[in-house]
C-alpha atoms as a PDB file:
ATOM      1  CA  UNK A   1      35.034  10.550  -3.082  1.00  0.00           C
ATOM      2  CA  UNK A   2      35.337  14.133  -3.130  1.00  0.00           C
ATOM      3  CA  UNK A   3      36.290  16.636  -0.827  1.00  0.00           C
ATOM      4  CA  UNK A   4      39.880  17.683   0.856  1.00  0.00           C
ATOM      5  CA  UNK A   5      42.448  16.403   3.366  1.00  0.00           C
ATOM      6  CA  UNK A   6      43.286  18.272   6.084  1.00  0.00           C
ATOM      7  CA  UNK A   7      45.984  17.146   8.657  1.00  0.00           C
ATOM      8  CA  UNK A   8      45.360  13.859   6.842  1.00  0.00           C
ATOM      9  CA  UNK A   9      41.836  13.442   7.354  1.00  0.00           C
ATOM     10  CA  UNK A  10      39.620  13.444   4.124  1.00  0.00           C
ATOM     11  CA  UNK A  11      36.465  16.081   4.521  1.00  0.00           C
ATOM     12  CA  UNK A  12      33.492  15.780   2.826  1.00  0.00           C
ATOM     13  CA  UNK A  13      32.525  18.225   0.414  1.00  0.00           C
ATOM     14  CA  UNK A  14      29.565  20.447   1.522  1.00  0.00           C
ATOM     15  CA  UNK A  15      26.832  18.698  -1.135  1.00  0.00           C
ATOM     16  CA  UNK A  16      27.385  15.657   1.181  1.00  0.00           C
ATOM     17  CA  UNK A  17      25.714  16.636   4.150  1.00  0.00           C
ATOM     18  CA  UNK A  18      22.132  16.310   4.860  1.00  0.00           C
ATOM     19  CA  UNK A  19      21.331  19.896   5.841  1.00  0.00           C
ATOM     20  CA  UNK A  20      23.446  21.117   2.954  1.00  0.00           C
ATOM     21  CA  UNK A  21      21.878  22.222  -0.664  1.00  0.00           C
ATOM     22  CA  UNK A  22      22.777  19.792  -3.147  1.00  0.00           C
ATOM     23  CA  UNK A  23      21.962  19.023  -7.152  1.00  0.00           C
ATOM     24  CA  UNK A  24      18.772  16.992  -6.058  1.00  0.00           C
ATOM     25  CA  UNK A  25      17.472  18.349  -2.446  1.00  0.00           C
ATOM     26  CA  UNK A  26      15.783  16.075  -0.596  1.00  0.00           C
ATOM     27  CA  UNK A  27      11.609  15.537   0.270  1.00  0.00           C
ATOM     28  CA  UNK A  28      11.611  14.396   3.879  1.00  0.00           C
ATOM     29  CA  UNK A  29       9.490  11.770   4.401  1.00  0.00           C
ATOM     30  CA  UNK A  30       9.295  11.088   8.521  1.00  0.00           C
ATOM     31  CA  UNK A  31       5.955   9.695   8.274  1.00  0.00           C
ATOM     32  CA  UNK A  32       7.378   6.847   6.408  1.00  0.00           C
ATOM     33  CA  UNK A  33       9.234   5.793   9.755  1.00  0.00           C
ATOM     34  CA  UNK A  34       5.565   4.353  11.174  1.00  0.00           C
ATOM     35  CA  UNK A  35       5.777   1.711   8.356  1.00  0.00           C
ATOM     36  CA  UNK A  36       9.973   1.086   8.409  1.00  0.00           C
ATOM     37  CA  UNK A  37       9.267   0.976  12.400  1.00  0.00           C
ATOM     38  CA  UNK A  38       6.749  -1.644  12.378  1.00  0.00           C
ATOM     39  CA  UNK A  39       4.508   0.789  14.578  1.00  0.00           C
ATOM     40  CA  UNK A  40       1.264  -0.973  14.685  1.00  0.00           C
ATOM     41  CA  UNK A  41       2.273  -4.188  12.840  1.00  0.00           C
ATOM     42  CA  UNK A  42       1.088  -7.504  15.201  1.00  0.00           C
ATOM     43  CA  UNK A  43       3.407  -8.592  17.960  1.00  0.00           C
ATOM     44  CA  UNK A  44       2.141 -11.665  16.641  1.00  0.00           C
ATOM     45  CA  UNK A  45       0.286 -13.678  14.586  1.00  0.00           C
ATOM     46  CA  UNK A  46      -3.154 -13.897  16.997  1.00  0.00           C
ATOM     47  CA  UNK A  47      -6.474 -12.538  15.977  1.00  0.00           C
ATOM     48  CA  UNK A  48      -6.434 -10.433  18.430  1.00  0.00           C
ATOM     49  CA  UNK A  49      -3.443  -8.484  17.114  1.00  0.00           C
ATOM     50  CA  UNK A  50      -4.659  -8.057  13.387  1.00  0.00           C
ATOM     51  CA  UNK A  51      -5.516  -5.182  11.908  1.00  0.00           C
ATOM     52  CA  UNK A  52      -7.548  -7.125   9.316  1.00  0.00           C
ATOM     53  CA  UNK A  53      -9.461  -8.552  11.771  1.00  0.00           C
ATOM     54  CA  UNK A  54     -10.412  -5.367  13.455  1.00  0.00           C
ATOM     55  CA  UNK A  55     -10.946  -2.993  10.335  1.00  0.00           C
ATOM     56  CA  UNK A  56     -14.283  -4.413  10.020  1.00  0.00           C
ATOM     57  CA  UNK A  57     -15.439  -3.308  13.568  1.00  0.00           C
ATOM     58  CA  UNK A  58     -14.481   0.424  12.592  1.00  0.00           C
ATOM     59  CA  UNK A  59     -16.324   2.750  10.664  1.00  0.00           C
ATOM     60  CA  UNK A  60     -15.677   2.558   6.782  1.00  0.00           C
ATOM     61  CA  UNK A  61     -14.198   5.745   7.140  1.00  0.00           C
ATOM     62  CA  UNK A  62     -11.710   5.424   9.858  1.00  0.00           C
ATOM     63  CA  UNK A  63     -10.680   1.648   8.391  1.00  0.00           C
ATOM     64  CA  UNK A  64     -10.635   3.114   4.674  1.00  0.00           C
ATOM     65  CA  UNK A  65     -12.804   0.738   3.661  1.00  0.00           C
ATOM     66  CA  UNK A  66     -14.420   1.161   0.417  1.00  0.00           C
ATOM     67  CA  UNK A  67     -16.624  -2.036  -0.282  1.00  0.00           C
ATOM     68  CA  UNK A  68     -17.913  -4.889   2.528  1.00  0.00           C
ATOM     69  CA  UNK A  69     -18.452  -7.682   0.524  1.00  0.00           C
ATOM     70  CA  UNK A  70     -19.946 -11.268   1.997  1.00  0.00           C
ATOM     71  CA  UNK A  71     -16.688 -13.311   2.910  1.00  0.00           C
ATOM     72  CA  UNK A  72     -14.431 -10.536   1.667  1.00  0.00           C
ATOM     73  CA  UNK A  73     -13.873  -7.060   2.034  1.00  0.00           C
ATOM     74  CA  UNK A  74     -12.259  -3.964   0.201  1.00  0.00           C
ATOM     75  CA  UNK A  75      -9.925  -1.351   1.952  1.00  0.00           C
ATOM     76  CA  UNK A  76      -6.848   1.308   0.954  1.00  0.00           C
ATOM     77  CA  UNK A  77      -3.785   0.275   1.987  1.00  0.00           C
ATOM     78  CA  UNK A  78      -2.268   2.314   4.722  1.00  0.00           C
ATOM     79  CA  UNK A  79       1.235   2.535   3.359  1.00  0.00           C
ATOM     80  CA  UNK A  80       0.530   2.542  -0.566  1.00  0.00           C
ATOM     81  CA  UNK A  81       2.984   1.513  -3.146  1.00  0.00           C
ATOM     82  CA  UNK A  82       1.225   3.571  -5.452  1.00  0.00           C
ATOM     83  CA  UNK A  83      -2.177   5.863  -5.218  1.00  0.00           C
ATOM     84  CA  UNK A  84      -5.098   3.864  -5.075  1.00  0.00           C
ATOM     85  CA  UNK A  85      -3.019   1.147  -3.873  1.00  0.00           C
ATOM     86  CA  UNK A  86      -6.386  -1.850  -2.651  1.00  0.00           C
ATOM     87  CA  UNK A  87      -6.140  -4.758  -0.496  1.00  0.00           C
ATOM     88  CA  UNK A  88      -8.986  -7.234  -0.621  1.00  0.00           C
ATOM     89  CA  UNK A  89      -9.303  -9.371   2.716  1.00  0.00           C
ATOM     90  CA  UNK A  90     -11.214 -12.118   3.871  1.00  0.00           C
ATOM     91  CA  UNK A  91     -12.998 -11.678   7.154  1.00  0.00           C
ATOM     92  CA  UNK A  92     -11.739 -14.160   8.549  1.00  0.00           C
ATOM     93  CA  UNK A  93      -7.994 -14.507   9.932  1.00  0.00           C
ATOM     94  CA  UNK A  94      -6.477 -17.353   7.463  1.00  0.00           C
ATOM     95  CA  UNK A  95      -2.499 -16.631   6.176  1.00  0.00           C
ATOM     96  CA  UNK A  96      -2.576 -18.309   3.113  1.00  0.00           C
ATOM     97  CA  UNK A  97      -4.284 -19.341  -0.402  1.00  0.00           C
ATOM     98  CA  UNK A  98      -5.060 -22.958   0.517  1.00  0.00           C
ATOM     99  CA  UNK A  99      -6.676 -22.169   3.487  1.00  0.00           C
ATOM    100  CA  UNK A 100      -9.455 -19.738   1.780  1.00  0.00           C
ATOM    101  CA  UNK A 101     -12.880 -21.420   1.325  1.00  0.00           C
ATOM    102  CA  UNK A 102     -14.009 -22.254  -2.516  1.00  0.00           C
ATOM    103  CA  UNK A 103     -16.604 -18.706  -1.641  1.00  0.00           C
ATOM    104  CA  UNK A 104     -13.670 -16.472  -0.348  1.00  0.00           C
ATOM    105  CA  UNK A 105     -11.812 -17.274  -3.251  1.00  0.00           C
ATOM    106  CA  UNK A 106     -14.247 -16.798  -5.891  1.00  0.00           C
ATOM    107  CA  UNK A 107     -15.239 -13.211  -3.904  1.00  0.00           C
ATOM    108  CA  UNK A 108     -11.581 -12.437  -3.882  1.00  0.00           C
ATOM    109  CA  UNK A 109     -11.146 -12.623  -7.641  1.00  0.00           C
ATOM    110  CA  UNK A 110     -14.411 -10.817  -8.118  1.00  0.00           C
ATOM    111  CA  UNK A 111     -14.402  -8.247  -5.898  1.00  0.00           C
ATOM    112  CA  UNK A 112     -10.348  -7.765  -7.302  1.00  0.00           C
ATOM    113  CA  UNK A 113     -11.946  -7.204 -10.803  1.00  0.00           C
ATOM    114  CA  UNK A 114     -14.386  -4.862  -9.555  1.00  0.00           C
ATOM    115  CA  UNK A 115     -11.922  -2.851  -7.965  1.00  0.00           C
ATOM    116  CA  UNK A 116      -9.680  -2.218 -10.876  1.00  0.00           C
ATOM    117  CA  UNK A 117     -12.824  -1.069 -12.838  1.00  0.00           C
ATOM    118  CA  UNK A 118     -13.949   1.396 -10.249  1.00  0.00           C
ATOM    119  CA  UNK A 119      -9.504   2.515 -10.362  1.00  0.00           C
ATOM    120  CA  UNK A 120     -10.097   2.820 -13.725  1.00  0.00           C
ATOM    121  CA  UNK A 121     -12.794   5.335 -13.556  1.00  0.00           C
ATOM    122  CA  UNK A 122     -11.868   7.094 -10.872  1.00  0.00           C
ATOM    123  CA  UNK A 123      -8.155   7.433 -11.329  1.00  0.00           C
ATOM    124  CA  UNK A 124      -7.552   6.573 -15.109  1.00  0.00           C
ATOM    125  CA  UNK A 125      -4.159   4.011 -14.373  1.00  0.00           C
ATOM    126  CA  UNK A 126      -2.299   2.583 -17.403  1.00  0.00           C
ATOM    127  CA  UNK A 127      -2.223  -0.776 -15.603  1.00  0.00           C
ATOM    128  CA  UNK A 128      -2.370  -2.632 -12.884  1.00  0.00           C
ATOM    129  CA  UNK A 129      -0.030  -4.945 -10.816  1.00  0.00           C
ATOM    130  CA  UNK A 130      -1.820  -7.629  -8.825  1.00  0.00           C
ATOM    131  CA  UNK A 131       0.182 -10.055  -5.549  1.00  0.00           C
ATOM    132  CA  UNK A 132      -0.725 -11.738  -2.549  1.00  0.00           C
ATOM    133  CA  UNK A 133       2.529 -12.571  -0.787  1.00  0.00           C
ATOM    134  CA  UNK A 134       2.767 -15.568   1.082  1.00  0.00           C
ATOM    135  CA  UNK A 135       4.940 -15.237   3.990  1.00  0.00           C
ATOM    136  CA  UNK A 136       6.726 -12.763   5.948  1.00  0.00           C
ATOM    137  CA  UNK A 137       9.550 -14.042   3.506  1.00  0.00           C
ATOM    138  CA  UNK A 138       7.568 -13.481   0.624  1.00  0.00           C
ATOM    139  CA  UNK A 139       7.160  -9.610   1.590  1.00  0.00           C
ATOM    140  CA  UNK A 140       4.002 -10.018   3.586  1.00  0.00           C
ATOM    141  CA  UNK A 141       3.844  -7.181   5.859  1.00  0.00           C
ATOM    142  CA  UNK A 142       1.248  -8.726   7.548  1.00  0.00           C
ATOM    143  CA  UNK A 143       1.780 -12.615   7.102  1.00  0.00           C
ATOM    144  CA  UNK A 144      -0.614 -13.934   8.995  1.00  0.00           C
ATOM    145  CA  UNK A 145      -3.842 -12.850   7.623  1.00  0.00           C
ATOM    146  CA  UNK A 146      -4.506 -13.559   3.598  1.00  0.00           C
ATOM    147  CA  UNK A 147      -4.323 -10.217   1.361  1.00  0.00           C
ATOM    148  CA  UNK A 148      -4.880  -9.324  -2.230  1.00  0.00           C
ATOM    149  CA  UNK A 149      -2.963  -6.544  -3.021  1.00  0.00           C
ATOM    150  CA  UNK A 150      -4.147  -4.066  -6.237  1.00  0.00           C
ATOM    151  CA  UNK A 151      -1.706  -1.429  -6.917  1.00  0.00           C
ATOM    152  CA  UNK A 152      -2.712   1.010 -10.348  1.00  0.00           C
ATOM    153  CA  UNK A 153       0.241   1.938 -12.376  1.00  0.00           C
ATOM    154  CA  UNK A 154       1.190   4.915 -14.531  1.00  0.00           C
ATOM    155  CA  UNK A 155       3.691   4.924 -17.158  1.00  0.00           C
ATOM    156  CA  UNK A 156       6.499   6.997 -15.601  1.00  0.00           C
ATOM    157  CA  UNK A 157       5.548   6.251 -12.159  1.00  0.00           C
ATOM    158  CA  UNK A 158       8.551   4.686 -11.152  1.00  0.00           C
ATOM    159  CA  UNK A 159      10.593   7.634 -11.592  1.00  0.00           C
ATOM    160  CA  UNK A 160      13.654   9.110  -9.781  1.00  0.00           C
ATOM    161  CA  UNK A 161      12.101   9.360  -6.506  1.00  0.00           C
ATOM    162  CA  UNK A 162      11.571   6.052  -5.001  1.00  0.00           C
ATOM    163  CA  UNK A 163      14.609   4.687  -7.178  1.00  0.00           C
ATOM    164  CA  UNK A 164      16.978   7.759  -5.642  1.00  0.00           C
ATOM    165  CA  UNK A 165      15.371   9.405  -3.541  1.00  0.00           C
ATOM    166  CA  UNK A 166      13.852   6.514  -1.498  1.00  0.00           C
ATOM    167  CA  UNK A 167      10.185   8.146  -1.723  1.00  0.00           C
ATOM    168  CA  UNK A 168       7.389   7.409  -3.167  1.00  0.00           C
ATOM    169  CA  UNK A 169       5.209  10.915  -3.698  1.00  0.00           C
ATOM    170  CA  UNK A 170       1.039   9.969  -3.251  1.00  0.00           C
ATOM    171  CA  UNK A 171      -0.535  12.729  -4.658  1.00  0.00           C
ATOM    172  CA  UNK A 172      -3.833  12.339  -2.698  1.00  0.00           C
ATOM    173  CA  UNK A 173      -4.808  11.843   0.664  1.00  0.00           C
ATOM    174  CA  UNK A 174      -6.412   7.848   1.326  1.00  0.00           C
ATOM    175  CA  UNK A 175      -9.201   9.040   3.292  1.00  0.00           C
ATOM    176  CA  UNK A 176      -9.871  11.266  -0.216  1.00  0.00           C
ATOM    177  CA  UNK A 177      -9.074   8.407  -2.168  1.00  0.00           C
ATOM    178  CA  UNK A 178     -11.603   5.799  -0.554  1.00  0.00           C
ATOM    179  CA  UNK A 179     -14.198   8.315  -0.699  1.00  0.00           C
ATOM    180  CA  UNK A 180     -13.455   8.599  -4.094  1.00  0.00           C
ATOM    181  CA  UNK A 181     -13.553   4.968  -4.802  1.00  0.00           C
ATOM    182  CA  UNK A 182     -16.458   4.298  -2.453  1.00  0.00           C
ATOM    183  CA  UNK A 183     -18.814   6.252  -4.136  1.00  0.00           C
ATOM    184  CA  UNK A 184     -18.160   4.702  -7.694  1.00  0.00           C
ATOM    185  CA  UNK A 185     -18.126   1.221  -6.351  1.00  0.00           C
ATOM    186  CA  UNK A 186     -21.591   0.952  -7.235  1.00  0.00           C
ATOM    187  CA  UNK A 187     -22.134   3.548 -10.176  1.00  0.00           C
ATOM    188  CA  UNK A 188     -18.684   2.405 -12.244  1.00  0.00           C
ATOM    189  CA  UNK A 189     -19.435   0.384 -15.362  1.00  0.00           C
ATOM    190  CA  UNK A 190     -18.811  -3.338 -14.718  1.00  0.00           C
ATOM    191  CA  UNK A 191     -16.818  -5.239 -17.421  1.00  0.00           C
ATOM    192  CA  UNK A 192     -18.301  -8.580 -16.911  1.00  0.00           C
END
């Protein structure tokens, strides 16, 4: 550790301290501290609680939803991994795979291939990483109601910044973004 001792006391050099320039800077992120927080996650696992469950009563706008499908619905995710970031939900509050009907699961893998052809044209990704995570222990942010996640990828998007520097840059605002993607949900090419 650098720095100097004074009186026996080691002091920090000034590239140490927060409000100091250093080599790298920093990109504050205090919007980030919603999500860390858990500011609006469920106090529990009830319906009534789930913002799954109530995205559907809200405008597509205000919920980010880009598709409504029968059993299944489309929506940005509100803390993206990545731009574009998609999480298909069923309507209905289940937590896990074996609980989906033989519909919701067929509607979840089709309306998951439909969304990374309408990424595709609208944001061009190298690839994609797909995940439902079972469990609060799994990663599930919000365990108790079933969620496909779609996150694009870009070679060279996992760079320095969420590595180092803890943050992960989205270039584009989501309510930009699910216009984006709502509008070529029904005009993008379809692959099947």
């Amino acid at each position: 550790m650098e720095g100097v001792v004074v009186d026996g006391v080691r002091i920090e050099t000034s590239f140490q301290h927060a409000d100091a320039p250093d080599p790298f800077g920093r990109l504050w992120t205090p919007h980030r501290m919603v999500y860390i927080g858990g500011q609006d996650k469920p106090k529990d696992s009830s319906r009534e609680q789930c913002p799954f469950c109530s995205a559907p009563g809200r405008s597509d706008q205000q919920a980010l939803i880009v598709h409504r499908g029968e059993a299944v619905y489309v929506l940005m995710n509100l803390y993206p991994y990545n731009t574009g970031h998609l999480l298909v939900c069923p309507y209905r509050h289940i937590s896990d795979w074996t609980e989906a009907t033989d519909a919701e699961r067929v509607e979840i893998g089709r309306l998951t291939a439909r969304a990374m052809e309408v990424v595709r044209v609208v944001s061009h990704p190298h690839g994609f990483n797909l995940g439902m995570n079972q469990g609060e222990v799994a990663g599930a942010g919000i365990a108790a109601h079933l969620h496909q996640h779609i996150v694009p990828r870009w070679t060279g998007d996992a760079n320095f910044m969420p590595i180092i520097g803890k943050t992960k840059p989205v270039p584009q605002l989501l309510g930009i973004q699910r216009d984006q993607l709502a509008a070529a949900w029904d005009t993008a090419p379809t692959t099947l």
